[in-house]
Protein backbone atom coordinates (compact mmCIF):
# COMPACT_ATOMS: atom_id res chain seq x y z
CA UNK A 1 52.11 -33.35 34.80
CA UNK A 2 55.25 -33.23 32.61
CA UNK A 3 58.59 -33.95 33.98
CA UNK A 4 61.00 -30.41 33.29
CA UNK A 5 63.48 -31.38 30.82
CA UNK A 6 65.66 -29.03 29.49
CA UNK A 7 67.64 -29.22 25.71
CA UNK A 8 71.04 -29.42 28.14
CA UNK A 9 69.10 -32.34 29.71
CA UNK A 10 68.08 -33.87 26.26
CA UNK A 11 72.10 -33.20 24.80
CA UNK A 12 72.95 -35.25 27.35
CA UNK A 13 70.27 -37.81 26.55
CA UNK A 14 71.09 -38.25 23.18
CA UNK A 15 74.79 -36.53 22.51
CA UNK A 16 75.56 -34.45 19.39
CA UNK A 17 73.07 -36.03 17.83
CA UNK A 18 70.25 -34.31 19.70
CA UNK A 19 70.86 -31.14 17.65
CA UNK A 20 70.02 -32.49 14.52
CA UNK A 21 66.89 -34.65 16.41
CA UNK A 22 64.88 -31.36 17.62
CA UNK A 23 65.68 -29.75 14.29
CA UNK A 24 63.97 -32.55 12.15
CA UNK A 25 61.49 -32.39 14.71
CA UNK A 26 60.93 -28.65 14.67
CA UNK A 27 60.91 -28.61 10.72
CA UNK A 28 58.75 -31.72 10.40
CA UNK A 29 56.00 -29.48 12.33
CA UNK A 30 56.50 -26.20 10.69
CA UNK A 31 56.70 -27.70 7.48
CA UNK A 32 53.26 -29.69 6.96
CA UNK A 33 51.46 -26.95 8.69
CA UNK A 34 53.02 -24.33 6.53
CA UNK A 35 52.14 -26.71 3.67
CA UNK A 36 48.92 -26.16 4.17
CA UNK A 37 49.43 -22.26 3.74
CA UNK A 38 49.58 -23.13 -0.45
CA UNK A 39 48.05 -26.38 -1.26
CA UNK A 40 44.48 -24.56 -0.90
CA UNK A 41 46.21 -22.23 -3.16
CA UNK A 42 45.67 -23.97 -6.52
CA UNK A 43 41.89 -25.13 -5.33
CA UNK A 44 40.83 -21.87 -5.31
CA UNK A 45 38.62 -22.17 -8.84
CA UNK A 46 37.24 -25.52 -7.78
CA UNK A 47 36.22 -24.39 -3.83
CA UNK A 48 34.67 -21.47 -5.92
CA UNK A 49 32.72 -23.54 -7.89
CA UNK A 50 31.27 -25.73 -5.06
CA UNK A 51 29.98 -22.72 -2.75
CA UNK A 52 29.61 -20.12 -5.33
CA UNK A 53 31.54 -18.00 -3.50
CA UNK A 54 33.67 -15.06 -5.11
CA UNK A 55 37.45 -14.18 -5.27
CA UNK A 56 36.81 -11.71 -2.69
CA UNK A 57 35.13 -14.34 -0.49
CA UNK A 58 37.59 -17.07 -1.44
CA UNK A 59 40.52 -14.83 -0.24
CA UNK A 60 39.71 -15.20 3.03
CA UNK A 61 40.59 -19.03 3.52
CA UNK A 62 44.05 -17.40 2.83
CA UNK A 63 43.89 -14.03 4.71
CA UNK A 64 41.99 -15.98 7.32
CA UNK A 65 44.55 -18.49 7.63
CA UNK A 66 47.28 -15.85 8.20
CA UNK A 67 45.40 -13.52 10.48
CA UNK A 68 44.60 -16.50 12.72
CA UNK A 69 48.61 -17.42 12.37
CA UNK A 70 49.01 -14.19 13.76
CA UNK A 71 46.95 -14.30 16.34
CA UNK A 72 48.87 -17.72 17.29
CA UNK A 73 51.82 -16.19 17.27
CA UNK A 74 50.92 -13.65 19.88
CA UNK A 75 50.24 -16.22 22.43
CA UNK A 76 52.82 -18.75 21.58
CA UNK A 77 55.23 -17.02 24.29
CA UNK A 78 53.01 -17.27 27.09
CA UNK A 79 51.67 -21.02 26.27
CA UNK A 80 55.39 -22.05 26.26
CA UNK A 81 56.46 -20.43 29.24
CA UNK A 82 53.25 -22.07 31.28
CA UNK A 83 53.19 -25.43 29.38
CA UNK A 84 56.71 -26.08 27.61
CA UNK A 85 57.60 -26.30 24.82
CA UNK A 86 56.81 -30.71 24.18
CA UNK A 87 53.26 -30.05 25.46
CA UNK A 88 52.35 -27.09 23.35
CA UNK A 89 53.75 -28.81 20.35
CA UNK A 90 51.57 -31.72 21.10
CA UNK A 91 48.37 -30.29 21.01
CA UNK A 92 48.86 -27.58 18.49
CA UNK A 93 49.28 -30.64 16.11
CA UNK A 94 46.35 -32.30 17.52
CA UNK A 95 44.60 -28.67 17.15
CA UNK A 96 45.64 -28.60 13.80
CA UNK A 97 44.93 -32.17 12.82
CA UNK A 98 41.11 -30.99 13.80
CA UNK A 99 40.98 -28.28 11.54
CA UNK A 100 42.25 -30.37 8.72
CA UNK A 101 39.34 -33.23 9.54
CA UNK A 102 36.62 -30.06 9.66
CA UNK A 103 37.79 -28.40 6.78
CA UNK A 104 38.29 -31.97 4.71
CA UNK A 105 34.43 -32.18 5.40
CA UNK A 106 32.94 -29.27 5.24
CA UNK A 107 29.32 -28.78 4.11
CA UNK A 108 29.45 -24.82 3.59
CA UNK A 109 31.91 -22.17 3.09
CA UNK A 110 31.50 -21.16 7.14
CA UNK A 111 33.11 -24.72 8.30
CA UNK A 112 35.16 -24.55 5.93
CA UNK A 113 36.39 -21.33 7.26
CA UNK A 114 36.29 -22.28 10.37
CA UNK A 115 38.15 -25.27 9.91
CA UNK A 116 41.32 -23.00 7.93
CA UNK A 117 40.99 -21.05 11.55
CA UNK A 118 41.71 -23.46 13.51
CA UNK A 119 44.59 -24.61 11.46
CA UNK A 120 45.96 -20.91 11.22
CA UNK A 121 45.87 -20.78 15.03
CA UNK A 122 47.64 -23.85 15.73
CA UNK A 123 50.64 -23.25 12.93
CA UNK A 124 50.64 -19.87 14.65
CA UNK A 125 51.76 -21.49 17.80
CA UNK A 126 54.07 -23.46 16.73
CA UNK A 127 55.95 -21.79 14.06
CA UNK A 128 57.40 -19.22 16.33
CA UNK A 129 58.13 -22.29 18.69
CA UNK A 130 60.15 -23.78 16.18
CA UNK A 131 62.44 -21.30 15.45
CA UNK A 132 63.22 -20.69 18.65
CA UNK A 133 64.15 -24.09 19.64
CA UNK A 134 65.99 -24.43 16.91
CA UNK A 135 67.69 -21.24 17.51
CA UNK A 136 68.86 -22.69 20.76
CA UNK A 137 70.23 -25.83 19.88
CA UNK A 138 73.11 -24.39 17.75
CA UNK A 139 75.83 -22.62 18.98
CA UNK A 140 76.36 -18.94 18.50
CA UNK A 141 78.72 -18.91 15.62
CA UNK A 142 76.11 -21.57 13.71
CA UNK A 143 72.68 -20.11 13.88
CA UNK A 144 72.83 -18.31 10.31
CA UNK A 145 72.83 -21.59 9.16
CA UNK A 146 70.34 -22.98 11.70
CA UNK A 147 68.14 -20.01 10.77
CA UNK A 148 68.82 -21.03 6.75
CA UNK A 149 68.02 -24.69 7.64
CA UNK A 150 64.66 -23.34 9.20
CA UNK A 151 63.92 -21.11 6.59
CA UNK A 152 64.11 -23.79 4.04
CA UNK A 153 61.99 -26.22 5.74
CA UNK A 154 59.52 -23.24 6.23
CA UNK A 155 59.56 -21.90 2.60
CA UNK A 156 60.02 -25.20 0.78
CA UNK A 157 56.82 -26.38 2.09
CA UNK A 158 54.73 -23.98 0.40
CA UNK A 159 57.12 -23.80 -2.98
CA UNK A 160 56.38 -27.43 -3.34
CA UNK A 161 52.75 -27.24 -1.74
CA UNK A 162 50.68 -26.02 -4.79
CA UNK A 163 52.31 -29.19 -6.90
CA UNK A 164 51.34 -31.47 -4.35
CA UNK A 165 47.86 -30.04 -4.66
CA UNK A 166 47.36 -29.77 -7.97
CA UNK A 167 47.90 -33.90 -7.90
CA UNK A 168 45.43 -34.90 -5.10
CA UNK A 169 42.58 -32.55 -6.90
CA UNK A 170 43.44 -34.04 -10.64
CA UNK A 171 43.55 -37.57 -9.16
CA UNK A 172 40.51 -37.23 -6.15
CA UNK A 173 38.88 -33.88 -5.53
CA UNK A 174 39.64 -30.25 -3.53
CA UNK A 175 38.71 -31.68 -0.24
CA UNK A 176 41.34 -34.57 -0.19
CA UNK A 177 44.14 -31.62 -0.43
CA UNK A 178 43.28 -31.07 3.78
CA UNK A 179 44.32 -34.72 4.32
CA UNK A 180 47.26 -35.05 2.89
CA UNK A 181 49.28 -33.69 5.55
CA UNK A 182 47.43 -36.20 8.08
CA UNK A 183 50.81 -38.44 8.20
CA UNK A 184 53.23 -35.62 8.63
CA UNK A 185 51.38 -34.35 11.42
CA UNK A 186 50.96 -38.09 12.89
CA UNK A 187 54.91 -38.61 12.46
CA UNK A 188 55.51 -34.94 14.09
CA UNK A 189 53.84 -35.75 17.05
CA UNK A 190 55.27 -38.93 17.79
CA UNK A 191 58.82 -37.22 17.89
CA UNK A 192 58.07 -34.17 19.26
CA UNK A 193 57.00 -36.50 22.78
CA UNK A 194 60.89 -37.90 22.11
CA UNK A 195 62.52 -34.68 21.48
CA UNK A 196 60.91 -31.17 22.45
CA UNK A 197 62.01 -29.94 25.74
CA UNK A 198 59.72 -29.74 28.57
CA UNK A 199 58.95 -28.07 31.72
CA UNK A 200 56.71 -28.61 34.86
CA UNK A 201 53.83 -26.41 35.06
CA UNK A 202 54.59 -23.57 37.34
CA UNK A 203 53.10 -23.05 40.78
CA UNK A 204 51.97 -19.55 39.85
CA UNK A 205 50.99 -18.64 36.36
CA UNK A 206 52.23 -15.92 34.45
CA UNK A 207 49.61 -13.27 33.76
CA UNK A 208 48.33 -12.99 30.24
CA UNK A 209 47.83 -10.21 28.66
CA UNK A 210 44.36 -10.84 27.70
CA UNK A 211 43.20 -6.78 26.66
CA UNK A 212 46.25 -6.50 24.10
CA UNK A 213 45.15 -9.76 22.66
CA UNK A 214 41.92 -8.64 22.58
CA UNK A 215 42.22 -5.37 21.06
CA UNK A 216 45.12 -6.60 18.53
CA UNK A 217 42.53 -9.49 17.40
CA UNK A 218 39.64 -6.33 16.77
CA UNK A 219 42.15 -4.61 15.15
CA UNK A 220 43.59 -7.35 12.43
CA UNK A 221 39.74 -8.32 12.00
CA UNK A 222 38.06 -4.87 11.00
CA UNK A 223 41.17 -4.03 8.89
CA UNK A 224 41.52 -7.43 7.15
CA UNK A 225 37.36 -7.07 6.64
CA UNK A 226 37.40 -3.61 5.08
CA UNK A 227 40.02 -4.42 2.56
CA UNK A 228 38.62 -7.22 1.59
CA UNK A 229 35.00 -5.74 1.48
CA UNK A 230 35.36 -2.60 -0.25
CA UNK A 231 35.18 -3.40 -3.64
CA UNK A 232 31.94 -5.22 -3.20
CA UNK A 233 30.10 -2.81 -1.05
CA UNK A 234 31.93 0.54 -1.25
CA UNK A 235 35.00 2.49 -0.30
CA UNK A 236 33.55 5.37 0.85
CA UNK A 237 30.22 3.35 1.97
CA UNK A 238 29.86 4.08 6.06
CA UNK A 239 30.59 0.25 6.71
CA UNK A 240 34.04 -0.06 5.15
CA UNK A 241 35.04 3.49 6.48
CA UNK A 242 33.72 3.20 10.05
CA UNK A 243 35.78 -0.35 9.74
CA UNK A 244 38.69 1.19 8.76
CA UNK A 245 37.99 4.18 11.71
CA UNK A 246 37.79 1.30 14.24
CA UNK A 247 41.26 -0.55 13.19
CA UNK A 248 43.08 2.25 13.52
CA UNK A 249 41.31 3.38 16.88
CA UNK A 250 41.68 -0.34 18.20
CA UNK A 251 45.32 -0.53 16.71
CA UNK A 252 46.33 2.34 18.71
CA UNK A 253 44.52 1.49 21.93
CA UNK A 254 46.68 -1.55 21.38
CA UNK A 255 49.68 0.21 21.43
CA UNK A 256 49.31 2.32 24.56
CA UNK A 257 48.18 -0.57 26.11
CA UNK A 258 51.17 -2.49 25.42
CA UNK A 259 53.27 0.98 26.95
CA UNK A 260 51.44 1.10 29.52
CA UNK A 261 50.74 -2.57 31.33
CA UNK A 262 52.99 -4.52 33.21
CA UNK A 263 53.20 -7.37 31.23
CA UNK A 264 52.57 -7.02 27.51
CA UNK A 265 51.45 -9.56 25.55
CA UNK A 266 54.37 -7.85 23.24
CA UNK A 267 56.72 -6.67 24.34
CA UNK A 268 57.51 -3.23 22.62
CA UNK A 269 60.81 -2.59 24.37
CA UNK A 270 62.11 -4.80 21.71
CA UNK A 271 61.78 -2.18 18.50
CA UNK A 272 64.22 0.27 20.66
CA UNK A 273 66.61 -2.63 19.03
CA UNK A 274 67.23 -0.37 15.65
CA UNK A 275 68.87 -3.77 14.18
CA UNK A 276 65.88 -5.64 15.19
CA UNK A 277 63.08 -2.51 14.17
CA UNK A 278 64.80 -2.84 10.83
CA UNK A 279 64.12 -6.43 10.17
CA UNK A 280 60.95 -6.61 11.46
CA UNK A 281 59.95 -4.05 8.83
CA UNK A 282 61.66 -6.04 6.30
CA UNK A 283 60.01 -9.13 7.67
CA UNK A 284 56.63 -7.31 7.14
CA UNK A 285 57.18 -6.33 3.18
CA UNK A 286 58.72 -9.64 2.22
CA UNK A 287 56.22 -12.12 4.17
CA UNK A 288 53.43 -9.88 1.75
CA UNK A 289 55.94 -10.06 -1.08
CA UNK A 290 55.77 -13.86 -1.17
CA UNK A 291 53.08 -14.91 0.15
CA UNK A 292 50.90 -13.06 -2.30
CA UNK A 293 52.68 -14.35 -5.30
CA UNK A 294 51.77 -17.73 -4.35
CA UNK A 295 48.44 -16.31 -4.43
CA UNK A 296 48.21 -14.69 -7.40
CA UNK A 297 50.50 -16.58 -9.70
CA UNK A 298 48.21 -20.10 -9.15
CA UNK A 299 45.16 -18.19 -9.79
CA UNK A 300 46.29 -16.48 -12.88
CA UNK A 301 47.75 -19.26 -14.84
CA UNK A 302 44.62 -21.14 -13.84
CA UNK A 303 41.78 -18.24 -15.02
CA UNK A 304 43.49 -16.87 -17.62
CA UNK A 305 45.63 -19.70 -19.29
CA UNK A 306 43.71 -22.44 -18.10
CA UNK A 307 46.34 -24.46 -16.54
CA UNK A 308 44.84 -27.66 -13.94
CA UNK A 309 45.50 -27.81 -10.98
CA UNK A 310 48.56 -29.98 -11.38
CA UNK A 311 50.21 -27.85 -14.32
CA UNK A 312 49.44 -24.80 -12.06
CA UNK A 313 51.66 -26.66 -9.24
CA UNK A 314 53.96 -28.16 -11.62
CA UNK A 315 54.98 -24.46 -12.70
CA UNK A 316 56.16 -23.85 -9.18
CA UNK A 317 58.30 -26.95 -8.39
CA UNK A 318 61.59 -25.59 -10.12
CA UNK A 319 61.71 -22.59 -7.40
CA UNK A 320 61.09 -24.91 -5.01
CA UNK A 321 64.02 -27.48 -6.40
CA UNK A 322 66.09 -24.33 -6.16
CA UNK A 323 65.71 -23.39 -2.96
CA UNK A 324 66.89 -26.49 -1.60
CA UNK A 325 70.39 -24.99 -3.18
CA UNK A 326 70.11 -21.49 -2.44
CA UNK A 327 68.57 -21.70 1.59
CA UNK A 328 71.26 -23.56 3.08
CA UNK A 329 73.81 -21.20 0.82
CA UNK A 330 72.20 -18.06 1.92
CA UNK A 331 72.45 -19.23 5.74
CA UNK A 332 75.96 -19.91 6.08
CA UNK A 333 76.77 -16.66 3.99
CA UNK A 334 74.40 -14.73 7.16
CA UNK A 335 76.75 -15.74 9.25
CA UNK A 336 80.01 -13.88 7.38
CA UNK A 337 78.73 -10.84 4.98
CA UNK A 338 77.02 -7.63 6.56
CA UNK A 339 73.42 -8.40 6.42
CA UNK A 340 71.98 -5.39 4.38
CA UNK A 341 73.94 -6.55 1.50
CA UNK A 342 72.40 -9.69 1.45
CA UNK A 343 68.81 -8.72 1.79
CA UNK A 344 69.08 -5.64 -0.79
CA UNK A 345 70.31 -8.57 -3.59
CA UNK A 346 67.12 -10.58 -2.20
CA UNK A 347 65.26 -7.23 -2.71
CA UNK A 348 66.46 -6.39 -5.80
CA UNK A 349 65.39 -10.01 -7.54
CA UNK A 350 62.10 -9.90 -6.07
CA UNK A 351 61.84 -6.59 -7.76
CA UNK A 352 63.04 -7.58 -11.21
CA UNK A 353 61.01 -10.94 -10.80
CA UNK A 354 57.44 -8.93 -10.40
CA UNK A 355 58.45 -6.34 -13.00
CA UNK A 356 58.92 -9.17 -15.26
CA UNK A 357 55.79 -11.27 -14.23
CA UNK A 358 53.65 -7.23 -15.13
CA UNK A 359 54.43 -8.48 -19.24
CA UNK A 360 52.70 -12.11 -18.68
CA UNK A 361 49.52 -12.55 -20.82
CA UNK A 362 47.27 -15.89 -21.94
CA UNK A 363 50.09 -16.66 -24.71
CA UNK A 364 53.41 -17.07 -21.88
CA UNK A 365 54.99 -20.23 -22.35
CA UNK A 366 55.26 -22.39 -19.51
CA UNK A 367 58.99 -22.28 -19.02
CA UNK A 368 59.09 -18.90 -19.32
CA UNK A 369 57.12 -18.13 -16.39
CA UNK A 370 59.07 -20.65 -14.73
CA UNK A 371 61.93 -18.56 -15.76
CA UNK A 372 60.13 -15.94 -13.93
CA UNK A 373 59.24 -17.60 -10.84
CA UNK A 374 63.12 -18.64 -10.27
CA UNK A 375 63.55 -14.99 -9.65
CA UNK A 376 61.07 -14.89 -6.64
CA UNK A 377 62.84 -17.88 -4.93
CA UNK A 378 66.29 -16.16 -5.12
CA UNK A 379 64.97 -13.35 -4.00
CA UNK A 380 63.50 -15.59 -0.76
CA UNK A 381 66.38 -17.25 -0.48
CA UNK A 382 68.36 -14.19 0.00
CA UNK A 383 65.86 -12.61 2.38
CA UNK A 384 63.95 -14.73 4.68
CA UNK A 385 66.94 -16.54 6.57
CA UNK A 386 68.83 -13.89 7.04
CA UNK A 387 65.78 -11.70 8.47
CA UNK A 388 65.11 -14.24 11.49
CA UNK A 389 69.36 -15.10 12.10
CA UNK A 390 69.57 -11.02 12.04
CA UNK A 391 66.43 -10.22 14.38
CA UNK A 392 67.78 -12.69 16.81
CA UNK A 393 71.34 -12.20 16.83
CA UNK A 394 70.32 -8.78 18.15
CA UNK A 395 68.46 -10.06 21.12
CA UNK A 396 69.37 -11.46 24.39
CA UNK A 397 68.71 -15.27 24.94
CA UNK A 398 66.32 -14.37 27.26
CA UNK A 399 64.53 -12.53 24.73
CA UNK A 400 64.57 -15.01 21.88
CA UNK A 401 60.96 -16.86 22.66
CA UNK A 402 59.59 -12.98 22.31
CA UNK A 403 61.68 -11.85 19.54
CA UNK A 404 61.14 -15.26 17.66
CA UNK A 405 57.28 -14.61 17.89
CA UNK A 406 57.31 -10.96 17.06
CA UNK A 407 59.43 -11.71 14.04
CA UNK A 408 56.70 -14.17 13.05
CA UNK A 409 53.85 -12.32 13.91
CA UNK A 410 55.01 -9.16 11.86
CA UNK A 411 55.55 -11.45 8.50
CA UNK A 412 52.38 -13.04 8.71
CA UNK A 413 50.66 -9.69 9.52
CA UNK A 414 52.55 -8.43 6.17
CA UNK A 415 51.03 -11.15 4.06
CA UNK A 416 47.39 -10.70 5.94
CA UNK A 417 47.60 -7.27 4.92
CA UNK A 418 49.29 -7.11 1.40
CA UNK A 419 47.46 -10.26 0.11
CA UNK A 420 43.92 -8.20 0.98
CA UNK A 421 45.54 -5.02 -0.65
CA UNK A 422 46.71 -6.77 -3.85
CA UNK A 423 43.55 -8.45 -4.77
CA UNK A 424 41.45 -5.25 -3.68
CA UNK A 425 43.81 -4.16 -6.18
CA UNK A 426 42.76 -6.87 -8.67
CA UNK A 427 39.81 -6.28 -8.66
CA UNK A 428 39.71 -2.43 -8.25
CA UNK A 429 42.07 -2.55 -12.09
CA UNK A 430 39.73 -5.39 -13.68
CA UNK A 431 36.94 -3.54 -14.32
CA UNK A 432 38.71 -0.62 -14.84
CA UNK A 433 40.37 -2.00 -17.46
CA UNK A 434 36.98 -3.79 -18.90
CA UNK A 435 35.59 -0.26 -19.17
CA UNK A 436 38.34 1.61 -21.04
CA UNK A 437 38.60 -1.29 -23.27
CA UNK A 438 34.95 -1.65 -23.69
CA UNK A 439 34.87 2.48 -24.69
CA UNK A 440 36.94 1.47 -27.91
CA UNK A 441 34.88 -0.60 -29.21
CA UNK A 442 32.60 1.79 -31.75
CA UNK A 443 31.41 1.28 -34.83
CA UNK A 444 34.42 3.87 -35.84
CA UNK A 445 37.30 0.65 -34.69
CA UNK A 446 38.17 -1.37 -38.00
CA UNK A 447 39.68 -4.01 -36.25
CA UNK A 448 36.29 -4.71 -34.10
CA UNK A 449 34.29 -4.56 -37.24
CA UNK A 450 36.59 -6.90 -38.66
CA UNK A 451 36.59 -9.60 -35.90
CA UNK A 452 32.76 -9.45 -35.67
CA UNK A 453 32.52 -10.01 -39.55
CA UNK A 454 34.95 -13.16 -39.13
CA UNK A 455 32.93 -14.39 -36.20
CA UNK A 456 30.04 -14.06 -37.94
CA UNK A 457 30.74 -16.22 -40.86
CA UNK A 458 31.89 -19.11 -38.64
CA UNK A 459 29.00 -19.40 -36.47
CA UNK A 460 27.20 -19.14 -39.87
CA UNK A 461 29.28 -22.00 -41.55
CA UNK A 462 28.58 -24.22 -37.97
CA UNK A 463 24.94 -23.80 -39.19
CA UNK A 464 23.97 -21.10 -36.76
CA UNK A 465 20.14 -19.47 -37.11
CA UNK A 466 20.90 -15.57 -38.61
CA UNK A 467 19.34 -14.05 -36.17
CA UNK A 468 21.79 -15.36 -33.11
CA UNK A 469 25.24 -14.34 -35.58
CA UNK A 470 25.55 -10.85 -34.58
CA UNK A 471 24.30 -11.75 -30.91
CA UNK A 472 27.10 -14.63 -30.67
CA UNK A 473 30.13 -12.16 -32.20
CA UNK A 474 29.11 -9.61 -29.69
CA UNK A 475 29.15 -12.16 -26.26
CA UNK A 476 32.37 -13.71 -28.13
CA UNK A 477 33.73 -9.85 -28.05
CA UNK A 478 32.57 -9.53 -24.67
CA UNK A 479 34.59 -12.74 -23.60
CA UNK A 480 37.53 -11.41 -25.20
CA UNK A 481 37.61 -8.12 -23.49
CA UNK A 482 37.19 -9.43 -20.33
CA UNK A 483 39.98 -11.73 -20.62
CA UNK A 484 42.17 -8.96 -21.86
CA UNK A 485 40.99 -6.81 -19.09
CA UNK A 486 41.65 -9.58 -16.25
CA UNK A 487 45.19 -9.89 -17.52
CA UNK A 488 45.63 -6.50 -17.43
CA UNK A 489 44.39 -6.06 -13.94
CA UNK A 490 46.76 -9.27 -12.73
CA UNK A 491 49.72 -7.61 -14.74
CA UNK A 492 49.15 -4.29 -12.53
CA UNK A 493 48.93 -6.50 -9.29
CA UNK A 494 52.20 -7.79 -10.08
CA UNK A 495 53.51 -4.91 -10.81
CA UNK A 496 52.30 -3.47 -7.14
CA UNK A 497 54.38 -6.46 -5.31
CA UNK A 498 57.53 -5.14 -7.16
CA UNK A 499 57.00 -1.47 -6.00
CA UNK A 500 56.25 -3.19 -2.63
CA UNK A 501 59.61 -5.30 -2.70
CA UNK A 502 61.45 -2.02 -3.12
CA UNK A 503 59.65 -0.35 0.39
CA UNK A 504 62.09 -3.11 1.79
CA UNK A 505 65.32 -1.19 0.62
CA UNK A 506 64.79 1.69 3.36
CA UNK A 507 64.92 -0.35 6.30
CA UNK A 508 67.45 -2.61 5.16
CA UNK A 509 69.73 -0.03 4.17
CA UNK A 510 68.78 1.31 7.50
CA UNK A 511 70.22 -2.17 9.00
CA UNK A 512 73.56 -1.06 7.70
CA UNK A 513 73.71 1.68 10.17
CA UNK A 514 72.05 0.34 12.82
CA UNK A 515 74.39 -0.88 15.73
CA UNK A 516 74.16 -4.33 17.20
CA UNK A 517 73.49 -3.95 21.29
C-alpha cells in the first residue's frame, strides 16, 4: 500500500523545483495520450481500406475514443480520492499502453475498436487528473499561466499529431501509428512514481455513484449511435428514433438522479456557479469546434485533393508551431484581462477561420489552407486556456478535482456529439448535392455535351473500342460530379462549425455578467 504523500510533502522533497517536476510530468501524460486523439486522424482512408468499413463506421474510432474519454472523466474523481493521484496515473498509462498493443494488432474493426476504448478510458482518467494537479502546484496569482502551460501541452499534441502520423504510415503502415507513443508513455510512468502525489488507501471507501454512471454511459451510447446511424438506416426509421427516445429518457433519469442521491457521481451543485455554467457551455461548443476540424480537414485534403498521409499532416504543423507562441501568451493575459473578451476574439477567429475553409475546393493551394488553418489555432489559443483557468478560479479548492473533471467531461462530450452531427451532416449534403447536380445534366446543358464530346475523342485517340466511348465519358461525368458534390457537402460542414463557434458568444458574453463567488 502506498505511503500518503502530499505536493507540500513533495515541495519539500524537491524545493521550487518540484513545480515545474509534476508539471512535465502531468503534460508528458496528457500529451501522448491526447496524441493519440489525431494521429488515427490522417489513417482514416487506409483503416477504411483494410476492413471495408465506411466513413460512418470509421467515425467511431474517433467518437468512440471521446465518449469513452468521457466516461473516464466521470470516474476520475472518485479513483483519485480512493487511490491517489501516483497510483491512478500509473495504471491508466499501463491501461492505455494495452489499448495501444490491441489496437496496433488488431485483426478486425471490433478489436480495433475495442482497443481505441480502452485508450479513451484511460486518457479520460487522467486528463482531468492532470489539470488538477497542475492547478495546485501554482500559486493563485499564476494559474492562468499554469492553465496556458496545460492547455498547450494538451492541444499541441494533437496539432502536431496528424504530421507525426502521416510519417509512420508513408514510411511503415496505419498500424505502426498506435506504437509510436509506446516511449512517451514508458518515460511518463517512470516519473509519475517520482513525482505524482500519493495517498494511503482509506479505511472506508467512498461510495460510488454507480446508477449515474450507469445511466450517463446509456445515455452518451444511444445518442452517439443514432447520430451516427441515421443516414445509413433512417431518420425517421423506429431504430434511430426509439434511440434517440431512450437518450433523452436516460439523460434525464440521469439528471434527477444526480438531484436526488447523496453522493453524485457529478456533482450538479457546481452549475449554480453562473461563472462556471458559462464556461462549461463554452467548453462544450469549442471542444466540438476543434476537435471536428481535425476531423474533417485530414479527411478532406486526403479524398478530395489527394494529399498522403504525410502532406495531410504536414498541412497542420504551422498551427501547431504557432501555438507554441500564442498558448503560453494567452495564459498569462487570463490572468489580467476580463475573460469574455478573450474568448469572444477566440470565438470570433474560429468563426472567420470555418467561413473561410466553406470556399476550399480540389484546386486550394497548400499554403493557403495553411493560411486557413492558422485561424483555428488562434482561435484555440484564445479559448481553451482561459476556459479551464476561468472554470476553476470560480471554484473552491476543495472543489477543483470535481470541477477539473466536469470541465473535461463537458468538452469531450461537445466533440462526441458535434463530430457525429457534422459528418451526419456530411453525408446528409453529399448526396444531396450529387442529386441536384446530377438533375442538370440533360441533353439541353451545352457544357455537358461539350465535355462528353472531348472525352470521347481522347479515349478514342488512346485506342479505345467505339462502343465503350460514350460509356467511359458518362462514368468519367459521374466521377466528376461526385467529386464536386463531396466538396460541396465538406464546404457546408465547415460552414456548420462556424455557425457552431458563434453559439459560444451567448454564454461567454454571459461570463461578463456573471459574478465570481
Amino acid at each position: 500500500m502506498l505511503p500518503s504523500i502530499s505536493t507540500d510533502d513533495l515541495f519539500e522533497q524537491y524545493g521550487p523545483a518540484y513545480r515545474w517536476l509534476a508539471s512535465i510530468t502531468c503534460m508528458l501524460g496528457a500529451m501522448t495520450m491526447v496524441l493519440t486523439q489525431t494521429t488515427v486522424n490522417v489513417a482514416f482512408p487506409d483503416i477504411m481500406g483494410a476492413f471495408g468499413i465506411g466513413r460512418d463506421q470509421a467515425q467511431w474510432l474517433s467518437s468512440g475514443f471521446f465518449a469513452a474519454m468521457t466516461a473516464g472523466m466521470l470516474i476520475s474523481a472518485w479513483l483519485i480520492s480512493v487511490f491517489g493521484e501516483r497510483a491512478v496515473y500509473v495504471v491508466s498509462l499501463i491501461l492505455f499502453l494495452l489499448g495501444s498493443a490491441a489496437s496496433g494488432v488488431a485483426p478486425n474493426v471490433d478489436m480495433l475498436m475495442s482497443g481505441r476504448f480502452l485508450q479513451g478510458i484511460a486518457a479520460g482518467i487522467i486528463q482531468p487528473l492532470a489539470m488538477s494537479v497542475m492547478f495546485r502546484v501554482f500559486p493563485p496569482e499564476r494559474r492562468g499561466a499554469a492553465m496556458g502551460l496545460f492547455s498547450m501541452g494538451i492541444v499541441f499534441a494533437p496539432a502536431m499529431g496528424p504530421t507525426l502520423g502521416g510519417v509512420v504510415i508513408d514510411f511503415f503502415n496505419w498500424r505502426y501509428i498506435f506504437f509510436l507513443t509506446v516511449p512517451s508513455i514508458i518515460m511518463a510512468i517512470f516519473m509519475g512514481l517520482f513525482f505524482m502525489p500519493s495517498r494511503a488507501l482509506p479505511k472506508k471507501i467512498p461510495p460510488f455513484d454507480l446508477a449515474g454512471f450507469l445511466l450517463i454511459c446509456f445515455s452518451l451510447f444511444c445518442l452517439l449511435f443514432a447520430l451516427g446511424s441515421g443516414n445509413r438506416i433512417g431518420w425517421a426509421s423506429n431504430q434511430i428514433v426509439g434511440t434517440f427516445t431512450a437518450a433523452g429518457i436516460g439523460f434525464i433519469t440521469f439528471i434527477l438522479w444526480e438531484i436526488s442521491t447523496e453522493k453524485p457521481l457529478m456533482d450538479l451543485n457546481l452549475f449554480r456557479n453562473p461563472r462556471f455554467t458559462s464556461t462549461a457551455f463554452l467548453a462544450f461548443f469549442v471542444g466540438g469546434v476543434f476537435l471536428s476540424s481535425t476531423f474533417l480537414i485530414p479527411l478532406f485534403v486526403q479524398s478530395i485533393q489527394g494529399y498522403t498521409p504525410l502532406r495531410a499532416g504536414l498541412l497542420l504543423m504551422p498551427g501547431g508551431l504557432l501555438l507554441l507562441l500564442l498558448f503560453p501568451i494567452a495564459g498569462r493575459i487570463s490572468d489580467s484581462l476580463p475573460a469574455h473578451v478573450i474568448l469572444i476574439s477566440g470565438l470570433l477567429a474560429f468563426i472567420m477561420a470555418f467561413v473561410q475553409l466553406s470556399t476550399v475546393d480540389v484546386n486550394t493551394p497548400f499554403w493557403t489552407f495553411v493560411y486557413f488553418t492558422l485561424f483555428i489555432r488562434f482561435g484555440l489559443a484564445f479559448t481553451m486556456p482561459v476556459i479551464n483557468a476561468t472554470a476553476l478560479k470560480a471554484l473552491s479548492s476543495e472543489q477543483v478535482n470535481q470541477g477539473s473533471g466536469i470541465i473535461s467531461f463537458v468538452r469531450m462530450l461537445g466533440a462526441a456529439i458535434w463530430l457525429n452531427c457534422v459528418i451526419a451532416y456530411l453525408d446528409f449534403r453529399v448526396p444531396s448535392h450529387s442529386d441536384a447536380l446530377t438533375a442538370t445534366q440533360t441533353a439541353a446543358n451545352a457544357t455537358t455535351r461539350q465535355m462528353l464530346a472531348a472525352v470521347e475523342k481522347l479515349l478514342a485517340e488512346a485506342g479505345a473500342a467505339e462502343n465503350v466511348q460514350a460509356p467511359g465519358a458518362l462514368h468519367f461525368l459521374s466521377q466528376v460530379l461526385y467529386e464536386q458534390a463531396s466538396t460541396m457537402g465538406f464546404q457546408d460542414a465547415f460552414l456548420a462549425l462556424s455557425f457552431l463557434a458563434a453559439a459560444g458568444i451567448a454564454p461567454a458574453w454571459y461570463l461578463s455578467r456573471a459574478k465570481a463567488r
